[in-house]
N, C-alpha and C. Protein backbone atom coordinates (compact mmCIF):
# COMPACT_ATOMS: atom_id res chain seq x y z
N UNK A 1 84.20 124.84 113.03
CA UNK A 1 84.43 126.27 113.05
C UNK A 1 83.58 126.89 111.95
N UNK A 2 82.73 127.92 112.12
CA UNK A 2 82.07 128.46 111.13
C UNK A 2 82.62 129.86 110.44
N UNK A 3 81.98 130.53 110.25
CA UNK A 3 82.35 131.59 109.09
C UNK A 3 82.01 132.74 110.03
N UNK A 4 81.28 132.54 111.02
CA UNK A 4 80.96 133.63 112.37
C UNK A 4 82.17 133.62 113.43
N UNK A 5 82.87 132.53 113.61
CA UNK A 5 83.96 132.10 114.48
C UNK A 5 85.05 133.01 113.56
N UNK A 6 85.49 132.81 112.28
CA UNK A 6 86.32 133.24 111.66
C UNK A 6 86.31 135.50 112.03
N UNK A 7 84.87 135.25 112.06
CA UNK A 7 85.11 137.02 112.02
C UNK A 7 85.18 137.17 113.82
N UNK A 8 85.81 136.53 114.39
CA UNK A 8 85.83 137.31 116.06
C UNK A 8 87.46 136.99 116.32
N UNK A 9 88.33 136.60 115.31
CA UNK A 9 89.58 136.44 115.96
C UNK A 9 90.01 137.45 116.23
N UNK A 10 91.16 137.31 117.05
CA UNK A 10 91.35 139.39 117.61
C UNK A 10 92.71 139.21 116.92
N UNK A 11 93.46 138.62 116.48
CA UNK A 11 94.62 138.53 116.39
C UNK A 11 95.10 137.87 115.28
N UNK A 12 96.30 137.99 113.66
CA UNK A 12 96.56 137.32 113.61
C UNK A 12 97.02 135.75 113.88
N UNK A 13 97.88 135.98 115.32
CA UNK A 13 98.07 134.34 116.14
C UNK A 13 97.05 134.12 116.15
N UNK A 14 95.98 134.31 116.76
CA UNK A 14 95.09 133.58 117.07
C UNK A 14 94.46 133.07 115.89
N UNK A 15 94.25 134.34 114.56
CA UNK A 15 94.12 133.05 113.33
C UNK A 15 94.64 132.01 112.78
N UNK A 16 96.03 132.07 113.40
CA UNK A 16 96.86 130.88 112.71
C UNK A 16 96.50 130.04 113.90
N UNK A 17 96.63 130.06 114.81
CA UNK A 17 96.19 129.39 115.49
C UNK A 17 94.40 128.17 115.38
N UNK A 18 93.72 129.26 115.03
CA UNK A 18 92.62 128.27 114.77
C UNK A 18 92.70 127.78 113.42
N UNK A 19 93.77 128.00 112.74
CA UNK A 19 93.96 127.47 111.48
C UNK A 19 94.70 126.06 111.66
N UNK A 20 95.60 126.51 112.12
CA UNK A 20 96.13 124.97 112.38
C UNK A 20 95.66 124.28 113.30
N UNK A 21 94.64 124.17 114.05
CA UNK A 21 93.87 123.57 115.00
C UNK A 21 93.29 122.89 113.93
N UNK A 22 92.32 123.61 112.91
CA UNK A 22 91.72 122.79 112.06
C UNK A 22 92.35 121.77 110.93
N UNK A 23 93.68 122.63 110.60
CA UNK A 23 94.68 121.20 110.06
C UNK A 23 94.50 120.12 110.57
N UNK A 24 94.86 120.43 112.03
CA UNK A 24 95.27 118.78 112.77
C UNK A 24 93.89 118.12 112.64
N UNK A 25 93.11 118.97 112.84
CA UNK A 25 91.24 117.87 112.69
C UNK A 25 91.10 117.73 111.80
N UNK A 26 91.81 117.98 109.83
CA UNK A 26 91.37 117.46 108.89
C UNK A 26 92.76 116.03 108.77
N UNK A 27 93.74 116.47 109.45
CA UNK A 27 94.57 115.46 109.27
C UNK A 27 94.57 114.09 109.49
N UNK A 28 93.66 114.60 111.12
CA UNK A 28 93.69 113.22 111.82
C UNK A 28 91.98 112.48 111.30
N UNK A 29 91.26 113.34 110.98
CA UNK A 29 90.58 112.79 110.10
C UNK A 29 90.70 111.65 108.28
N UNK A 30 91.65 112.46 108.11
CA UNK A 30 91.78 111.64 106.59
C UNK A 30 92.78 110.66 107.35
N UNK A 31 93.76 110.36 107.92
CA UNK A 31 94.28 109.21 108.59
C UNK A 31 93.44 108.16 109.25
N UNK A 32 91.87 108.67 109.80
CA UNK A 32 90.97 107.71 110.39
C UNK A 32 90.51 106.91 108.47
N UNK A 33 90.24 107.81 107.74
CA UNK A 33 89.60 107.12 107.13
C UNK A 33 90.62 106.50 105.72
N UNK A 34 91.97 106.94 105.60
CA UNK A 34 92.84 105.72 105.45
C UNK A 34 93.13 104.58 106.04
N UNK A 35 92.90 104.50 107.40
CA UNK A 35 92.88 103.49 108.53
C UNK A 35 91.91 102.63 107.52
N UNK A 36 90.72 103.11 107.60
CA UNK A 36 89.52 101.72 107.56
C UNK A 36 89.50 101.66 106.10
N UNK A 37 89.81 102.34 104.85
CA UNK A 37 89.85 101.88 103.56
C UNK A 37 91.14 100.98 103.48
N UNK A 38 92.29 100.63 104.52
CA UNK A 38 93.58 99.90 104.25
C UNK A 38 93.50 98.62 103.44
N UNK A 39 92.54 98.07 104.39
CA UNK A 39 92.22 96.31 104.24
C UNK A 39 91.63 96.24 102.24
N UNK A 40 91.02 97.22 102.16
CA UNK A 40 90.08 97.28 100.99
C UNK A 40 91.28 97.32 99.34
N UNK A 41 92.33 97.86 99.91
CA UNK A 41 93.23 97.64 99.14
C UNK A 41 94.74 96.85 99.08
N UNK A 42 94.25 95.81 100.22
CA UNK A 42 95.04 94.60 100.10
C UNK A 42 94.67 93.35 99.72
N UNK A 43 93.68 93.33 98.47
CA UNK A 43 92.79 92.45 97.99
C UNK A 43 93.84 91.47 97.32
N UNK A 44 94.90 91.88 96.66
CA UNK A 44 95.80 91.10 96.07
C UNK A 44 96.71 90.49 97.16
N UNK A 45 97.04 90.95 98.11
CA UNK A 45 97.35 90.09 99.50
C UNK A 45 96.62 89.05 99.78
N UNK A 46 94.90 89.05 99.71
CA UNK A 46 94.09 88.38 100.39
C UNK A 46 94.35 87.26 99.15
N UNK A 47 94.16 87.59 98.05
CA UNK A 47 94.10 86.54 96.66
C UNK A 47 95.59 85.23 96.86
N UNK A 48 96.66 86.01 97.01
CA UNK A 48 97.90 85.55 97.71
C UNK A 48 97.65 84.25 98.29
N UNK A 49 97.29 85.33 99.45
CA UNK A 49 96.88 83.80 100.77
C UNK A 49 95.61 82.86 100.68
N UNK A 50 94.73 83.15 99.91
CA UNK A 50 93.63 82.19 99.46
C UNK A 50 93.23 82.11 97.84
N UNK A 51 94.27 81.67 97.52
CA UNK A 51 93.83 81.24 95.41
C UNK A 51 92.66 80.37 95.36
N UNK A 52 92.82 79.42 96.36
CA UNK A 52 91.60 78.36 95.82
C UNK A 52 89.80 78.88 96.22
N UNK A 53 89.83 79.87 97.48
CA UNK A 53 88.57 80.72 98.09
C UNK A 53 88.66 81.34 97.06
N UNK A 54 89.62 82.19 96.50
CA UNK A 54 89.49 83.28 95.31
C UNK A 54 88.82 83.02 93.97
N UNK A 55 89.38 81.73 93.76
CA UNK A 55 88.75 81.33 92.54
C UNK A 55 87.66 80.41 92.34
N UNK A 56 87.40 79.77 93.26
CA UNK A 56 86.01 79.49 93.65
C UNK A 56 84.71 80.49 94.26
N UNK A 57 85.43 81.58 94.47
CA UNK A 57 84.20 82.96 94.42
C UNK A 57 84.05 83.60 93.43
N UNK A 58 85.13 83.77 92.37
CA UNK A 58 85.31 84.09 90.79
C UNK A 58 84.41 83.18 90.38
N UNK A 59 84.06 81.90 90.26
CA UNK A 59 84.05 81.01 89.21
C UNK A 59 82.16 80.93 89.88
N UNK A 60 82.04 81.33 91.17
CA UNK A 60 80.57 81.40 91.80
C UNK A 60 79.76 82.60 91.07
N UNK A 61 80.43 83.79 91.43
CA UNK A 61 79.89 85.04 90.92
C UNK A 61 79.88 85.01 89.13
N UNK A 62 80.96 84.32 88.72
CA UNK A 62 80.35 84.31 87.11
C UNK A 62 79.20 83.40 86.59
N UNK A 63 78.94 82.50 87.28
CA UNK A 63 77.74 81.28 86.91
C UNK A 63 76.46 82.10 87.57
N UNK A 64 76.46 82.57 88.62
CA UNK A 64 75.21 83.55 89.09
C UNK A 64 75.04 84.41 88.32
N UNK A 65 75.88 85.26 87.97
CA UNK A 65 75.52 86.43 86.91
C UNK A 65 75.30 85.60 85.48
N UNK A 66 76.12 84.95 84.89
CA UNK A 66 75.69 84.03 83.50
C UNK A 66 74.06 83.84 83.90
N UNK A 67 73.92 83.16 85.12
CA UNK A 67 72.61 82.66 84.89
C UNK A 67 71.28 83.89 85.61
N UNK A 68 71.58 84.92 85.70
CA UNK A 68 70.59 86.50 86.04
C UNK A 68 70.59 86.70 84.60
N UNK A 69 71.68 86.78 83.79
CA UNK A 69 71.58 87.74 82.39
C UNK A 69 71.80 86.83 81.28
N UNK A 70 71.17 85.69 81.19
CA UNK A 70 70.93 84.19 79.86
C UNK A 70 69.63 84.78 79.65
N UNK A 71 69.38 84.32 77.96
CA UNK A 71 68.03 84.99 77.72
C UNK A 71 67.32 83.78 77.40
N UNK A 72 67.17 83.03 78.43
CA UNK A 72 66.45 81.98 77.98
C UNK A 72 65.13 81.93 78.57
């Protein structure tokens, strides 16, 4: 909806109306994109169910980085 749409409503209703039209499209929008950030913050779930993957990717990523930033 633009700022040209906004100046042709004939009617209060009809502004509330395209007002809450656009609620529901920011609503169901931020619910899509809580949907796909969910997983991203069940990392301590994932740690849960795999300690030994967890800490063998901990213990990977610190020897790779030790050995990018050693000043030898």
């Amino acid at each position: 909806m633009s700022t040209e749409a906004l100046g042709r409503v004939e009617s209060p209703e009809a502004a509330r109306d395209e007002l809450e039209l656009a609620r529901a499209r920011v609503t169901r929008s931020l619910e899509r994109v809580e949907q796909t950030l969910q997983p991203l913050g069940d990392w301590r779930e994932a740690v849960r169910r795999n300690p030994l993957l967890t800490a063998t990717a901990a213990f990977t990523a610190g020897y790779v980085l030790a050995r990018l930033f050693s000043r030898r």
